[in-house]
N, C-alpha and C. Protein backbone atom coordinates (compact mmCIF):
# COMPACT_ATOMS: atom_id res chain seq x y z
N UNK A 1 7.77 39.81 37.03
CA UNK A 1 6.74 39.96 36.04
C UNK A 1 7.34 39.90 34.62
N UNK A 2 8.60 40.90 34.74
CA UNK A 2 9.10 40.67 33.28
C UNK A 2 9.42 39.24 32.76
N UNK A 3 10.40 38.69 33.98
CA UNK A 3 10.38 37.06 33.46
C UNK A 3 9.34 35.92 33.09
N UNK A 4 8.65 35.97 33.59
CA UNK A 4 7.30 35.32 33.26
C UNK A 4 6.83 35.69 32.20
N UNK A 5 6.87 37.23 31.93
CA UNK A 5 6.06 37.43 30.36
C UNK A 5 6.79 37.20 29.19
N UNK A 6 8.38 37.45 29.06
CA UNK A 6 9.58 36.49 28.11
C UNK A 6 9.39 35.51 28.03
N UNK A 7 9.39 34.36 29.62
CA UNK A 7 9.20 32.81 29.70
C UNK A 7 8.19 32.44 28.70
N UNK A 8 6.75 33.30 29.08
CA UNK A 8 5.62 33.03 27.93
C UNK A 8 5.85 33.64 26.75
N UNK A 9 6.34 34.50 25.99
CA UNK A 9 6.78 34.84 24.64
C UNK A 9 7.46 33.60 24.18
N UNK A 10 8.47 33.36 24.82
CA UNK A 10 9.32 32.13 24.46
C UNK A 10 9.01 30.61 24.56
N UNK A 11 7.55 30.57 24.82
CA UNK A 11 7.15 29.18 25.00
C UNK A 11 5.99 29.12 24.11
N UNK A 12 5.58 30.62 23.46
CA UNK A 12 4.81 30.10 22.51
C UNK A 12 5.11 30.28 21.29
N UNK A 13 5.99 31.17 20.98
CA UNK A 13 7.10 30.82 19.79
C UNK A 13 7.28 29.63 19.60
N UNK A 14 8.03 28.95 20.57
CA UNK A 14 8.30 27.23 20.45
C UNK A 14 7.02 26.40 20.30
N UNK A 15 6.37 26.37 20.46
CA UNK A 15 4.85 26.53 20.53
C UNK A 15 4.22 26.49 18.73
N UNK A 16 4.34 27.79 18.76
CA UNK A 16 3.88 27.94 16.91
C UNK A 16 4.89 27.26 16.17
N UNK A 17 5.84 27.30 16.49
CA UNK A 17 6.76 26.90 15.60
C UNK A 17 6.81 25.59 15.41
N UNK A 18 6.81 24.69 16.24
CA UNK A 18 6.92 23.12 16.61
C UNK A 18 5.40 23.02 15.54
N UNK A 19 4.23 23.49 16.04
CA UNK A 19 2.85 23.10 15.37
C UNK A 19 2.91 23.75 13.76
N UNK A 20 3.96 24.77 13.96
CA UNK A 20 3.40 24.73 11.89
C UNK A 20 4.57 23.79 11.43
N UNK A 21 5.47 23.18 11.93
CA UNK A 21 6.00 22.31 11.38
C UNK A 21 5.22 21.07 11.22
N UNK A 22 4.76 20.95 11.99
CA UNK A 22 4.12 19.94 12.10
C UNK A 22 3.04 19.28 10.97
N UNK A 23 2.05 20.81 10.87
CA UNK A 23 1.25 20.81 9.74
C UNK A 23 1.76 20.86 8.04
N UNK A 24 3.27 21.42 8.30
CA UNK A 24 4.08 21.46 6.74
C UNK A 24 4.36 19.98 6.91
N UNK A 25 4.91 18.92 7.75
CA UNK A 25 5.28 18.02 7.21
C UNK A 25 3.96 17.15 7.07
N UNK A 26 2.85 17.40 7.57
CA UNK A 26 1.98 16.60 7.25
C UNK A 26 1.12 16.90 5.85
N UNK A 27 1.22 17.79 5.40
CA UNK A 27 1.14 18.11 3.93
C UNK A 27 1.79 16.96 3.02
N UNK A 28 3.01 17.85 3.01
CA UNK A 28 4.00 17.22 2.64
C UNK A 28 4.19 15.33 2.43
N UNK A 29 4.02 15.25 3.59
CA UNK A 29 4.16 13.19 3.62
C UNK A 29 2.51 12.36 3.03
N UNK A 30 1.90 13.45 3.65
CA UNK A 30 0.54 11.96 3.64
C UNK A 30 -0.05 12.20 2.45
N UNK A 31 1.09 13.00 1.81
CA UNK A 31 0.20 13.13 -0.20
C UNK A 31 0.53 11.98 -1.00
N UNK A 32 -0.71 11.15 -1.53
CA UNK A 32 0.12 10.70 -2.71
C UNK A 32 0.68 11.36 -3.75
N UNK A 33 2.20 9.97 -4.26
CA UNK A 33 2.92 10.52 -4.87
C UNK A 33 3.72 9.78 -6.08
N UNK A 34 2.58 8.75 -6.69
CA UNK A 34 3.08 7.47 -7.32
C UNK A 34 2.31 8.26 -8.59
N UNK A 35 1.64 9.01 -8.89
CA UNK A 35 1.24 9.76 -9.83
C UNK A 35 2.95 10.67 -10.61
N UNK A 36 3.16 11.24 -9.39
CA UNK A 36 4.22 12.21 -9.60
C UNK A 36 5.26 11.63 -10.35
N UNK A 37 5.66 10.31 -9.46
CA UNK A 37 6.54 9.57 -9.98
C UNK A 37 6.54 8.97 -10.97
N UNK A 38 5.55 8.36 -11.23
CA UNK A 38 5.36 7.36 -12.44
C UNK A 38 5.53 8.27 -13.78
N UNK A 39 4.84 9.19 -13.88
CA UNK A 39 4.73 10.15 -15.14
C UNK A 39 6.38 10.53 -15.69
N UNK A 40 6.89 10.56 -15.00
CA UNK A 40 8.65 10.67 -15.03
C UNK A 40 9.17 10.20 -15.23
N UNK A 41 8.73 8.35 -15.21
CA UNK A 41 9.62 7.22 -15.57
C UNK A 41 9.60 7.41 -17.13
N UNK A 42 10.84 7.00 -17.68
CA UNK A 42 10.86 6.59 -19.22
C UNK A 42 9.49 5.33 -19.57
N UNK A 43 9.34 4.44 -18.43
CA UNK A 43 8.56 3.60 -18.72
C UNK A 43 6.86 3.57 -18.95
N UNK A 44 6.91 4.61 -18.23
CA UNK A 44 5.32 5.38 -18.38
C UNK A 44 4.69 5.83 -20.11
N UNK A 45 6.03 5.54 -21.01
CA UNK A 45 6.03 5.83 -22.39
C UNK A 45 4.73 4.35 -23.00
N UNK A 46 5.29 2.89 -22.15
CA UNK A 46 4.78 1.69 -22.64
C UNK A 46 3.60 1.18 -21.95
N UNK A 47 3.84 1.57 -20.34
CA UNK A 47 2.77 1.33 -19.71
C UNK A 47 1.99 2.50 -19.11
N UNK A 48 0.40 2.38 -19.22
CA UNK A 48 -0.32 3.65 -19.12
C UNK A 48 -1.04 3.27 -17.65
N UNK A 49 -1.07 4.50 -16.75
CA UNK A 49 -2.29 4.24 -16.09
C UNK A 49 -3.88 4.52 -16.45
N UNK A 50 -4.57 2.93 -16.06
CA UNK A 50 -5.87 3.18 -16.37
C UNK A 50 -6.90 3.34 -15.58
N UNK A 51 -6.71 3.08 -14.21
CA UNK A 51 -7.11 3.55 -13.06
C UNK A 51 -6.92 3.71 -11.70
N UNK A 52 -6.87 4.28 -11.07
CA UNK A 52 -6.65 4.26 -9.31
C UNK A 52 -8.11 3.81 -8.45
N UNK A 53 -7.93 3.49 -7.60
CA UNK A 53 -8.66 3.34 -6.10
C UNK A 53 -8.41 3.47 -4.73
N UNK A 54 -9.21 3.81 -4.40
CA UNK A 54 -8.90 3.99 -2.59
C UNK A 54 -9.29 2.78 -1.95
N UNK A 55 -8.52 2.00 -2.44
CA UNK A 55 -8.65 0.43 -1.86
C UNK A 55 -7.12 0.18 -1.80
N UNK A 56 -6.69 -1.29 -1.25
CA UNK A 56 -5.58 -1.92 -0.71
C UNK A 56 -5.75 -3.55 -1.36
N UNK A 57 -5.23 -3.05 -2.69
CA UNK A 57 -5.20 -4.61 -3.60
C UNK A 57 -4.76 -6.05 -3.30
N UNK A 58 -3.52 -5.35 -1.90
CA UNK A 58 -3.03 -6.69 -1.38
C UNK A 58 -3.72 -7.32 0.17
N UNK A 59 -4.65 -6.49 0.26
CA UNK A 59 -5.03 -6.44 1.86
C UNK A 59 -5.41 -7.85 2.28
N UNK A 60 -6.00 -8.61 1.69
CA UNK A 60 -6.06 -10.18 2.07
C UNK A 60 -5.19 -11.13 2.21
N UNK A 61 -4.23 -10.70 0.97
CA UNK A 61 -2.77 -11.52 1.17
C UNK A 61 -1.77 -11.50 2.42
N UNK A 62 -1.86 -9.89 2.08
CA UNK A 62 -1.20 -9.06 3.13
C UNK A 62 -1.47 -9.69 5.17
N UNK A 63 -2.11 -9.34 4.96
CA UNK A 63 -3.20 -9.24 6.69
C UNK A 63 -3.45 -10.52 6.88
N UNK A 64 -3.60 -11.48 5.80
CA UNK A 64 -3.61 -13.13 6.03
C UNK A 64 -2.02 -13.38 6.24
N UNK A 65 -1.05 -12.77 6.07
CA UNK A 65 0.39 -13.48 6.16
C UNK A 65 1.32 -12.65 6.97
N UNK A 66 1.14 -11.29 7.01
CA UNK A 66 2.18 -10.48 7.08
C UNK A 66 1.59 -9.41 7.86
N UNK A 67 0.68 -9.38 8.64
CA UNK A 67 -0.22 -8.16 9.33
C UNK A 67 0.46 -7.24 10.26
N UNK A 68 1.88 -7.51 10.83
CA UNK A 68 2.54 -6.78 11.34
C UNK A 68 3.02 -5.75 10.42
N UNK A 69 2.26 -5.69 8.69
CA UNK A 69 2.78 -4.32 7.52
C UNK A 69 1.62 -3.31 8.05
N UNK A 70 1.03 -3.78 8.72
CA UNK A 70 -0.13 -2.53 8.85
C UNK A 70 0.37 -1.81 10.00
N UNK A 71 0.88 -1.81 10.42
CA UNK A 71 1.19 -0.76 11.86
C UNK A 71 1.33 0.38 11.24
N UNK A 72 0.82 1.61 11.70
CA UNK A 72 0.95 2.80 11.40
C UNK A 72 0.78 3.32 10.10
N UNK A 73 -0.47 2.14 9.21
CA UNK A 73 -0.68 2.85 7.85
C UNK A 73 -2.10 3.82 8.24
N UNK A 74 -1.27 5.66 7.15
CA UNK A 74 -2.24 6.50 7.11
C UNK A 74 -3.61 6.15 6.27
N UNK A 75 -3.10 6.12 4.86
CA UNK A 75 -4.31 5.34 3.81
C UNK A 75 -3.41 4.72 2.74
N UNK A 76 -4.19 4.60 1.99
CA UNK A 76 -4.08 3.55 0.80
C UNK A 76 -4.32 3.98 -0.61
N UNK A 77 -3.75 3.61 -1.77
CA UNK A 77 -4.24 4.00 -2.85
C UNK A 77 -3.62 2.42 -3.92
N UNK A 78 -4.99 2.01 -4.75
CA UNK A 78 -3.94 1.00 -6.05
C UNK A 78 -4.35 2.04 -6.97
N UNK A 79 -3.40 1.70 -7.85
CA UNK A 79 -3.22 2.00 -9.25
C UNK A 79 -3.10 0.94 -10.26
N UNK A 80 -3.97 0.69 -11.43
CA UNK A 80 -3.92 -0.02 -12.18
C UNK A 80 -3.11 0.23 -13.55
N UNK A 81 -2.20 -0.28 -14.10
CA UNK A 81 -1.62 -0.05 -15.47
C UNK A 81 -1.68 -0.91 -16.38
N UNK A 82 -1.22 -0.62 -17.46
CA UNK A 82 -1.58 -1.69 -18.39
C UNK A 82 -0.91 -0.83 -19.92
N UNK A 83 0.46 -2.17 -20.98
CA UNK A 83 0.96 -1.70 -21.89
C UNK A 83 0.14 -1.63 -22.72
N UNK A 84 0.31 -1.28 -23.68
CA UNK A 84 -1.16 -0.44 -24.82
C UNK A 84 -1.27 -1.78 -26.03
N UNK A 85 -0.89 -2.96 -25.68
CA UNK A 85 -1.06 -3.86 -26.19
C UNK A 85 -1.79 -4.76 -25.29
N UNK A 86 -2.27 -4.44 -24.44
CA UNK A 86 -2.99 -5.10 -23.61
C UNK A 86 -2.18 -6.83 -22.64
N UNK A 87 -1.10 -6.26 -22.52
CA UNK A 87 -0.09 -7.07 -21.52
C UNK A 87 0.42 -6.31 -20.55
N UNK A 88 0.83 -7.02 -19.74
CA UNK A 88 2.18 -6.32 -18.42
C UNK A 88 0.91 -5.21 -18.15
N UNK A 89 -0.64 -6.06 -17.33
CA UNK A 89 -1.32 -5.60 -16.30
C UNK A 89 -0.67 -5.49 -14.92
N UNK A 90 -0.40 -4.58 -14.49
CA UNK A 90 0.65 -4.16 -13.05
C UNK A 90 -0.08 -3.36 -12.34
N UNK A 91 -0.14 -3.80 -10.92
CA UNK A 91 -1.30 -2.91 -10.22
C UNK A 91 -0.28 -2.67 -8.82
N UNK A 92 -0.27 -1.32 -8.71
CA UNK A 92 1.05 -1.02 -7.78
C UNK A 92 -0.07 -0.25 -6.55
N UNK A 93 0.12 -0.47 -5.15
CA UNK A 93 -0.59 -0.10 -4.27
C UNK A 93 0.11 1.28 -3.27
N UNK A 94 0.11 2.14 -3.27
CA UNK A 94 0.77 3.01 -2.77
C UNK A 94 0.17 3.11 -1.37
N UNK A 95 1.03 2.90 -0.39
CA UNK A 95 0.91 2.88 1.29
C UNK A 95 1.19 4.08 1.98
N UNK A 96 0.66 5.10 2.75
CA UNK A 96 1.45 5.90 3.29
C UNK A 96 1.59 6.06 5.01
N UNK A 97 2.61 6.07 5.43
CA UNK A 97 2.83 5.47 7.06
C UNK A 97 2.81 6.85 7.65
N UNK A 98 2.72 6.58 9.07
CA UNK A 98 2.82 7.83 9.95
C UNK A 98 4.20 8.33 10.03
N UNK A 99 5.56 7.74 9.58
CA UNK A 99 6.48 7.83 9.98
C UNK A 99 7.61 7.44 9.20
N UNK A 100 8.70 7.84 8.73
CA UNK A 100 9.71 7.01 7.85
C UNK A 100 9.67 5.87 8.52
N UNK A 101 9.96 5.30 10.20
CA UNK A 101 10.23 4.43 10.87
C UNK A 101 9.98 3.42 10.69
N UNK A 102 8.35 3.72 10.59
CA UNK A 102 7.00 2.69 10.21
C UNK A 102 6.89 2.22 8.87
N UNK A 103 7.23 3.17 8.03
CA UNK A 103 7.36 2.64 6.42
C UNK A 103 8.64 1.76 6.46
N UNK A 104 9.41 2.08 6.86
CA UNK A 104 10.65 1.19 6.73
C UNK A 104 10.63 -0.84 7.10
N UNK A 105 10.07 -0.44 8.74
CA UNK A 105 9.59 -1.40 9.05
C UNK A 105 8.44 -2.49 8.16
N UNK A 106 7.96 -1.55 7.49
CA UNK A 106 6.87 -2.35 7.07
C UNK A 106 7.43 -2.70 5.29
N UNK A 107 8.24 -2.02 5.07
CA UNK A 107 8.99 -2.36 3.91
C UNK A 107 9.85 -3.51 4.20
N UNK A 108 10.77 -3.78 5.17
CA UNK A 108 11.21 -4.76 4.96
C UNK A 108 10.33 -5.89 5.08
N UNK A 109 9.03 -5.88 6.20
CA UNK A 109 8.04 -7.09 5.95
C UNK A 109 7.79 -7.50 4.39
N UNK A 110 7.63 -6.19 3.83
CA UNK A 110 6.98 -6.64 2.42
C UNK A 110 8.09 -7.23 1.38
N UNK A 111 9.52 -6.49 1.80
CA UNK A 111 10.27 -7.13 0.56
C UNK A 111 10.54 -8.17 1.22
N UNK A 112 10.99 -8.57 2.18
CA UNK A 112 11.63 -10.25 2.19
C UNK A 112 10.49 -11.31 2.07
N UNK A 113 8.97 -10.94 2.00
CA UNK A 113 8.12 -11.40 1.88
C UNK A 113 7.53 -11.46 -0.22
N UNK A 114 8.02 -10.43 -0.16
CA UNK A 114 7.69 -10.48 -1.86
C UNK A 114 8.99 -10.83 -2.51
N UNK A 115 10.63 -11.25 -1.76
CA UNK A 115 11.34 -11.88 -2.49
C UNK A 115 11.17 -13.60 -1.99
N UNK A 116 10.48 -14.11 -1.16
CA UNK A 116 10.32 -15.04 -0.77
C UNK A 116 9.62 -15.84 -1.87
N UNK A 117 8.53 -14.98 -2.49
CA UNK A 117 7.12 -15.30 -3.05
C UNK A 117 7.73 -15.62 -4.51
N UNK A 118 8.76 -14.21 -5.13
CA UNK A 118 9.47 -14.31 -6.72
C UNK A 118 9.99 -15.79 -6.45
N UNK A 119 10.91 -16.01 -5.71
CA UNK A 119 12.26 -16.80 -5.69
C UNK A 119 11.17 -18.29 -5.75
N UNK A 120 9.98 -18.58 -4.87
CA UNK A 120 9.71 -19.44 -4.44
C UNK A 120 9.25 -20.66 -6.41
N UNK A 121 9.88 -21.48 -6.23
CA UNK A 121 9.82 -22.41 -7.25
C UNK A 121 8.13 -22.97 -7.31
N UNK A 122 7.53 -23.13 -8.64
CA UNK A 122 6.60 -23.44 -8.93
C UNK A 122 5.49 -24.78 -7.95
N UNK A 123 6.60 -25.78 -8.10
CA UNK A 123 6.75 -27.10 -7.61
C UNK A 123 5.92 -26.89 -5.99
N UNK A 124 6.45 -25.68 -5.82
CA UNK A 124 6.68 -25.71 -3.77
C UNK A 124 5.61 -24.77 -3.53
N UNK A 125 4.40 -24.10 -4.46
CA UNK A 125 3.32 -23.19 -4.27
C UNK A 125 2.76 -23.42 -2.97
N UNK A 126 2.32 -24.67 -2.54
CA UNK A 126 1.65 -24.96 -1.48
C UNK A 126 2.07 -24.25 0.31
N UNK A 127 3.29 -24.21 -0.51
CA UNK A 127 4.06 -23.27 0.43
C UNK A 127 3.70 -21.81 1.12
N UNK A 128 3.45 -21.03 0.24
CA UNK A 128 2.33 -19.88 0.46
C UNK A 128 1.36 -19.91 1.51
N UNK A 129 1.46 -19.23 1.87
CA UNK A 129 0.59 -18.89 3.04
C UNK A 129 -0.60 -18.09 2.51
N UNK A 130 -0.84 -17.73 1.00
CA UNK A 130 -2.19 -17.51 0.39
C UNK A 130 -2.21 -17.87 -0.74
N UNK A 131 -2.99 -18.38 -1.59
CA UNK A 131 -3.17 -19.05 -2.37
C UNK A 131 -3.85 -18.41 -4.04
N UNK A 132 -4.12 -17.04 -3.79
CA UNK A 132 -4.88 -16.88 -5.11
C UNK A 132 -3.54 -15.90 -5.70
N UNK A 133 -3.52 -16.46 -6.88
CA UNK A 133 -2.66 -15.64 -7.77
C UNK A 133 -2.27 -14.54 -7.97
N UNK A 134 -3.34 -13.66 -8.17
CA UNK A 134 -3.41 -12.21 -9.22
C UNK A 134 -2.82 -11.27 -7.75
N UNK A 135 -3.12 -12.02 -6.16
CA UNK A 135 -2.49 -10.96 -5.55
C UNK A 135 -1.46 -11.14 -5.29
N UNK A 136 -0.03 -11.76 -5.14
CA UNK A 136 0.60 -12.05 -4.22
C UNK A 136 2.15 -11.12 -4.96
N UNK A 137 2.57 -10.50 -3.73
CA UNK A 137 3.30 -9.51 -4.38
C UNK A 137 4.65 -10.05 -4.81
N UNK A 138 5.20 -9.24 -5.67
CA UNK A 138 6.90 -9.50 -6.08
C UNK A 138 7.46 -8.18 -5.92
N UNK A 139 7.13 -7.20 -5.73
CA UNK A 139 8.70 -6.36 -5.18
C UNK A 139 7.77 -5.42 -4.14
N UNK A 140 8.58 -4.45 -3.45
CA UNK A 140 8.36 -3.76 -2.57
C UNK A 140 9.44 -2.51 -2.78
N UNK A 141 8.96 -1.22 -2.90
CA UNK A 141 10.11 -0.02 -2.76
C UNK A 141 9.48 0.96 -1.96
N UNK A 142 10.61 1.44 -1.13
CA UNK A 142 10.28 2.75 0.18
C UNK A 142 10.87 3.64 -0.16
N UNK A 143 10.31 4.63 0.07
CA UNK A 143 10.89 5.98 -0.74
C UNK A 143 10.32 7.04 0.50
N UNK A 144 11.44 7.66 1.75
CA UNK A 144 10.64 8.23 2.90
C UNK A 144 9.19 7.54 3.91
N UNK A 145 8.40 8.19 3.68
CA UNK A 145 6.81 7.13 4.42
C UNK A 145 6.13 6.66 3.39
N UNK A 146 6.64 6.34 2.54
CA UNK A 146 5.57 5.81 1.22
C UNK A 146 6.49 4.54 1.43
N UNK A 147 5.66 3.11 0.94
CA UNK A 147 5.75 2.32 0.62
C UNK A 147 4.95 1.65 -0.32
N UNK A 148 5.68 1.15 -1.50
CA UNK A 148 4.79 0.90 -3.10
C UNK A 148 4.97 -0.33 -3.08
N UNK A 149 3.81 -1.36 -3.27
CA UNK A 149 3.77 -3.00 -3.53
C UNK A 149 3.52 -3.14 -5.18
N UNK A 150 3.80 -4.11 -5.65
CA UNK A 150 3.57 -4.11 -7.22
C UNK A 150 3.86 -5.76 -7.26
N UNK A 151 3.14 -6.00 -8.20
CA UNK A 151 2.69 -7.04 -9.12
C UNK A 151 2.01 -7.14 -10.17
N UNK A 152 1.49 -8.45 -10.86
CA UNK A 152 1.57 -8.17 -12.61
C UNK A 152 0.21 -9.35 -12.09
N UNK A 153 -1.01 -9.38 -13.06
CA UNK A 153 -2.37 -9.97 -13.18
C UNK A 153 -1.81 -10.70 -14.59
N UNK A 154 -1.17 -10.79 -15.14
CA UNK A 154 -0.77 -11.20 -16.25
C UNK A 154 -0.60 -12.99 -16.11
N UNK A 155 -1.37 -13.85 -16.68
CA UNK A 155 -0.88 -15.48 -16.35
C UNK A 155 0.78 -15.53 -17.02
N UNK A 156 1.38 -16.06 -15.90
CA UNK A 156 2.69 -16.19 -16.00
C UNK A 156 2.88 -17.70 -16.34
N UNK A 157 3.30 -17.77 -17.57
CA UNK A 157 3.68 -19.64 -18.24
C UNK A 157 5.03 -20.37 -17.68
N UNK A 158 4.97 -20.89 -16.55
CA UNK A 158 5.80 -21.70 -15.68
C UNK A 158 6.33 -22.80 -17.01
N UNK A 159 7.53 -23.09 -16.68
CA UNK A 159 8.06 -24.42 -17.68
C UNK A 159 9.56 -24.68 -16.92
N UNK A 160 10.06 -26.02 -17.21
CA UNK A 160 11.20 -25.95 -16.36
C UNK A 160 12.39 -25.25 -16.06
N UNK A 161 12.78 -24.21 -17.36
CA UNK A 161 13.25 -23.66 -17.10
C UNK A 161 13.04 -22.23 -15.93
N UNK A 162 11.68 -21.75 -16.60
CA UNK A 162 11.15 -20.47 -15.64
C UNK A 162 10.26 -21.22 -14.94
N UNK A 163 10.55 -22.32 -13.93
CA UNK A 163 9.74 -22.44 -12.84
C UNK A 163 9.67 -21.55 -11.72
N UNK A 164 10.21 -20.34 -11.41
CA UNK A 164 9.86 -19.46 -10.49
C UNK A 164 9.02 -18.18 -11.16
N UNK A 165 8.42 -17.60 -10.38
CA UNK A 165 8.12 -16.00 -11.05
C UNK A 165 9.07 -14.68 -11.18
N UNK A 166 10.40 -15.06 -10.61
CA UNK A 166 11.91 -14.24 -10.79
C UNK A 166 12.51 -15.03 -12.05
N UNK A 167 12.42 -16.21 -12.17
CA UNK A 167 13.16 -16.88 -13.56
C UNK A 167 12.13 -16.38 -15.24
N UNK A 168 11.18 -16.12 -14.60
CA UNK A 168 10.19 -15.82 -15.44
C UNK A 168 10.33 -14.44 -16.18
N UNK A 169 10.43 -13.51 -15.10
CA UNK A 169 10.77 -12.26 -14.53
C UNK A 169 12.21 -12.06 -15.46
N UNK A 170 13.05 -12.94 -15.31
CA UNK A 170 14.57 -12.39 -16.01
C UNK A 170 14.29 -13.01 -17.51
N UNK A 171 13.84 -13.61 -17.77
CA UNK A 171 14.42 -14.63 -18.99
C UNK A 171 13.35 -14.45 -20.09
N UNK A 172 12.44 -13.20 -19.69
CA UNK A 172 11.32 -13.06 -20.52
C UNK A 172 11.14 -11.50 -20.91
N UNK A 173 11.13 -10.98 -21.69
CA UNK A 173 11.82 -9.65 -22.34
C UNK A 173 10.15 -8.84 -22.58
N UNK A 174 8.77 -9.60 -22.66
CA UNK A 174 7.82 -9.29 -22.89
C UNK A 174 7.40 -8.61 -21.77
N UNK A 175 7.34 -8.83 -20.36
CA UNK A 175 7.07 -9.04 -19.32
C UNK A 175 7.94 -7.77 -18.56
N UNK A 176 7.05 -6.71 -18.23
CA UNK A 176 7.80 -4.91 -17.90
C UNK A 176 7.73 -5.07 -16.43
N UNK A 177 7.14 -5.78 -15.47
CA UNK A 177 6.91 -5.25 -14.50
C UNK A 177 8.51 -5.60 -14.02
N UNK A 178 9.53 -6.09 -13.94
CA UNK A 178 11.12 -5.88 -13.17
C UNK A 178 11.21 -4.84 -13.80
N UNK A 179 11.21 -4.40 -15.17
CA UNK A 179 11.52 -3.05 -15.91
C UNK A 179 11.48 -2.00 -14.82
N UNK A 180 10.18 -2.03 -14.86
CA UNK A 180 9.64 -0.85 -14.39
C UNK A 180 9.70 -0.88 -12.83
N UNK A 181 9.86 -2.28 -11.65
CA UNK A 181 10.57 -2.43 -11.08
C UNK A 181 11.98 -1.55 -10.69
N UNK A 182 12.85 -1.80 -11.43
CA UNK A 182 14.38 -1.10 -11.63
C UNK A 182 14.25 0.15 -11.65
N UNK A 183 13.24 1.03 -12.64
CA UNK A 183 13.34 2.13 -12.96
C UNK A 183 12.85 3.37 -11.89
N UNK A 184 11.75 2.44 -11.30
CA UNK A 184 11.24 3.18 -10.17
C UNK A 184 11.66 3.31 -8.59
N UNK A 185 12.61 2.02 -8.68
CA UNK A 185 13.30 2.45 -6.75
C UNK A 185 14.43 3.13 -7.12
């Protein structure tokens, strides 16, 4: 009798314990946290946020090319920014996964897919596997189960020298979103 009633003391200890962990890390992870972050960057000085949504800015691009990024997303949030001169529109989508595992995974879909997209030369657009502009991403950063997509709505002026949107990206000093890129992974 005594063993059985220890056995059960000791199995629901393990028990509570396993389940309030459970509920602390789910606090914890499935919060957004691109608010937190952003406000911290030095760069948050030039570019302001002007709005959020509970939408998924890239979801057509995304799910038309790359749909193996959705496995194990909790929700979604974009954020819209914009420098107070009314340039370097950057709309960053904050992802949050069930799992570091899953964010990871789905981070590398997105960066070798959003360095595919920078690198890809003007000339060779047709190339794309989606076609409208204002979505198609250029960087990707994972930070634990968050994964952040970002890109710029800004018309980008192709010429032979900056025929890519990375040549564009380096050689153009107006243009914050690598800035802020750098500052934030």
């Amino acid at each position: 009798m005594k063993k059985n009633l220890r056995l059960f003391v000791i199995l629901i200890s393990i028990f509570l314990i396993c389940s309030s962990n459970k509920n602390m890390n789910k606090s914890v992870n499935e919060d957004f946290n691109f608010k937190d972050i952003f406000y911290n960057l030095k760069i948050s000085k030039k570019i302001k946020l002007i709005r959020c949504q509970e939408t998924d800015f890239f979801l057509a691009n995304i799910h038309s090319c790359k749909v193996a990024f959705y496995n194990d997303i909790v929700k979604k949030r974009s954020y819209y920014l914009m420098e107070n001169n009314k340039i370097n529109n950057i709309v960053v989508t904050e992802y949050i996964f069930s799992s570091s595992i899953s964010a990871k995974k789905a981070f590398e879909i997105a960066d070798e897919y959003a360095n595919y997209l920078r690198k890809l030369e003007r000339k060779n657009y047709n190339k794309r596997c989606y076609e409208i502009w204002d979505e198609q991403l250029y960087y990707a950063i994972s930070k634990e189960n968050h994964v952040y997509i970002l890109t710029t709505l800004d018309n980008l002026n192709f010429t032979e020298v900056n025929n890519s949107v990375e040549n564009i990206f380096n050689n153009t000093k107006e243009i914050l979103l690598d800035d802020f890129y750098n500052e934030f992974k």
